[in-house]
C-alpha atoms as a PDB file:
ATOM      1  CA  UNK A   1      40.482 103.404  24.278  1.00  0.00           C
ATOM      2  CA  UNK A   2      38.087 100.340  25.478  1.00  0.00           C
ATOM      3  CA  UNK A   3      36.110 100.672  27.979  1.00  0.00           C
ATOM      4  CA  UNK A   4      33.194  98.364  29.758  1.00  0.00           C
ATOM      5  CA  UNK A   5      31.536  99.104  33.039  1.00  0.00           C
ATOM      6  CA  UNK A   6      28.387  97.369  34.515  1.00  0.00           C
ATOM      7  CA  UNK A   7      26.096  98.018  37.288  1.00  0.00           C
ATOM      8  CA  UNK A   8      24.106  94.976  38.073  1.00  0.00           C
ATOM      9  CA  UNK A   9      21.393  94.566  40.806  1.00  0.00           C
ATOM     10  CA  UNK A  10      19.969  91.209  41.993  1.00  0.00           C
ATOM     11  CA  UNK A  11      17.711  89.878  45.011  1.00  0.00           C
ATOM     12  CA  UNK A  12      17.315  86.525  46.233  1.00  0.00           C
ATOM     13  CA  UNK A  13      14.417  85.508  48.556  1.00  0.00           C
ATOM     14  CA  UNK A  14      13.975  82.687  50.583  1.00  0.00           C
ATOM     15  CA  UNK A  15      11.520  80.626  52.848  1.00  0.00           C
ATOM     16  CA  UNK A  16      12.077  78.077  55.124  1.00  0.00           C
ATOM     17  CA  UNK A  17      10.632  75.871  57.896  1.00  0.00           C
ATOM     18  CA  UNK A  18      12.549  74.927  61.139  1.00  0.00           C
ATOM     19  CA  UNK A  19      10.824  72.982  63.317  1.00  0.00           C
ATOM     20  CA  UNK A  20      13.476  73.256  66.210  1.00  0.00           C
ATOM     21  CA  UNK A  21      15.099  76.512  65.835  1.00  0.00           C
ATOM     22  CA  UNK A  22      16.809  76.594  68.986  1.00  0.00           C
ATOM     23  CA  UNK A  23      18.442  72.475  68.839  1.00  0.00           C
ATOM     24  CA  UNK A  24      16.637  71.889  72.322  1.00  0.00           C
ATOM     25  CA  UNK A  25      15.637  68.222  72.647  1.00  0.00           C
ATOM     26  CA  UNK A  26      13.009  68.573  75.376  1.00  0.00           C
ATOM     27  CA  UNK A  27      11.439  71.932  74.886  1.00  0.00           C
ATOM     28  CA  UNK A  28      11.203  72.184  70.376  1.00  0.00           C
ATOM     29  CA  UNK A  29      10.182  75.794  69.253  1.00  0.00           C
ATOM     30  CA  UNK A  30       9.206  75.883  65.779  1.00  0.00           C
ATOM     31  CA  UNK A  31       9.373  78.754  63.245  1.00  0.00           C
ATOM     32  CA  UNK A  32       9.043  79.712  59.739  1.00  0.00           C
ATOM     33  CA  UNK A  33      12.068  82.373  58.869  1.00  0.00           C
ATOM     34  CA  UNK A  34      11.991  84.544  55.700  1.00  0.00           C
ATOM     35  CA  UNK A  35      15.329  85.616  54.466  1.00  0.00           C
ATOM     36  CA  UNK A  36      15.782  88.589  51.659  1.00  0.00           C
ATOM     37  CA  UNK A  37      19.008  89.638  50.111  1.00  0.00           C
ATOM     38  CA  UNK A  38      19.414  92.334  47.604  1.00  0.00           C
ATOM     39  CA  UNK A  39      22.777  92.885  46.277  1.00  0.00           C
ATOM     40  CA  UNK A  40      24.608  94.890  43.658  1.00  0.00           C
ATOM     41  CA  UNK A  41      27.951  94.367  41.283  1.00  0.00           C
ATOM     42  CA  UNK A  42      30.369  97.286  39.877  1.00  0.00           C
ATOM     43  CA  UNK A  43      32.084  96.020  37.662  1.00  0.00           C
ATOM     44  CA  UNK A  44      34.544  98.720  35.872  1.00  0.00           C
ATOM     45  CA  UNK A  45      37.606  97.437  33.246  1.00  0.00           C
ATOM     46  CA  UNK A  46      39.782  99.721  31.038  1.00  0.00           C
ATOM     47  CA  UNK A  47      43.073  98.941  29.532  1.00  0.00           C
ATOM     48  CA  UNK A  48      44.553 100.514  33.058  1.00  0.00           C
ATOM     49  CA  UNK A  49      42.101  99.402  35.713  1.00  0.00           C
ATOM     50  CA  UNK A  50      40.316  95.947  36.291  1.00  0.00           C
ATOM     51  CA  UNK A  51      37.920  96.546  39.165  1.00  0.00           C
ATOM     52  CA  UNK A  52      34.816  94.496  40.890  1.00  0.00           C
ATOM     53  CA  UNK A  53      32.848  95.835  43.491  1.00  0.00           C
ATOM     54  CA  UNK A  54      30.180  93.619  44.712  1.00  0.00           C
ATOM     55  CA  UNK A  55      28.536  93.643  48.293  1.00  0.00           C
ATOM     56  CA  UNK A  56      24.684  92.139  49.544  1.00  0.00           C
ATOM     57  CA  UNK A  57      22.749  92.920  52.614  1.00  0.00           C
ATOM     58  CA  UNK A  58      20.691  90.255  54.011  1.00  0.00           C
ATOM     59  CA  UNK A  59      17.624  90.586  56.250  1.00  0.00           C
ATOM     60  CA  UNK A  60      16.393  87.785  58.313  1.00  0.00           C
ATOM     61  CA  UNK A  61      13.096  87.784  59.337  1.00  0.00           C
ATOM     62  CA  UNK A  62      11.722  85.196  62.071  1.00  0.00           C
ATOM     63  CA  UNK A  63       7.578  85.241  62.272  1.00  0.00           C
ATOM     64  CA  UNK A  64       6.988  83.878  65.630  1.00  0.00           C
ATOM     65  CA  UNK A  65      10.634  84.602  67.096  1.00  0.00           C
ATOM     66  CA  UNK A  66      11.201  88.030  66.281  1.00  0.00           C
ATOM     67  CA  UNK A  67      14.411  88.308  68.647  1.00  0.00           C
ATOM     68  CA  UNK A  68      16.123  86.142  66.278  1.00  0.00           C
ATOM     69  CA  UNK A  69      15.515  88.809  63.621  1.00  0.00           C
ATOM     70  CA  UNK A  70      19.319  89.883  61.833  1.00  0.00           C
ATOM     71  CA  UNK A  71      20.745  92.055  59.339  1.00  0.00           C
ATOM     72  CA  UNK A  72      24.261  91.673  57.599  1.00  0.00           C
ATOM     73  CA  UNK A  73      25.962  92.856  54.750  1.00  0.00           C
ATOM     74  CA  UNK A  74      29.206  91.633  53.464  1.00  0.00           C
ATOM     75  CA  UNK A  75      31.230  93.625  50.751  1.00  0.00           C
ATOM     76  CA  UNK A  76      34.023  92.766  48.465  1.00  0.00           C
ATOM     77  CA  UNK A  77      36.568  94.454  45.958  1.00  0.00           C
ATOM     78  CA  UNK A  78      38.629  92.616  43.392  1.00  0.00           C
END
């Protein structure tokens, strides 16, 4: 009987500059915002079963504007 099954991590990080994070034409608030998103695949096919789970959580990280800070995660199954 064949069998393969993966588990496969990755991260992506980013930086960015915004220099009017809020749109506002007469009052511009600038910002750097530092974004990290780790993530991880299952994948799991036998001559039965074809299955993908993959899913990330990202973390959003303002340095001056720390009530903009967010999490997410978003998950799928195929």
């Amino acid at each position: 009987m064949a069998a393969e099954f993966k588990v496969i991590p990755s991260v992506a990080l980013k930086g960015e500059y915004n220099d009017n994070v809020f749109f506002d034409e007469d009052d511009e608030e600038s910002d750097y915002i530092g974004t990290v998103t780790p993530g991880l695949e299952i994948i799991n096919r036998t001559e039965r079963l074809d299955l993908n789970l993959n899913g990330h959580y990202r973390i959003i990280r303002y340095s001056d504007q720390g009530d903009l800070d967010a999490e997410d995660y978003d998950g799928h199954v195929r």
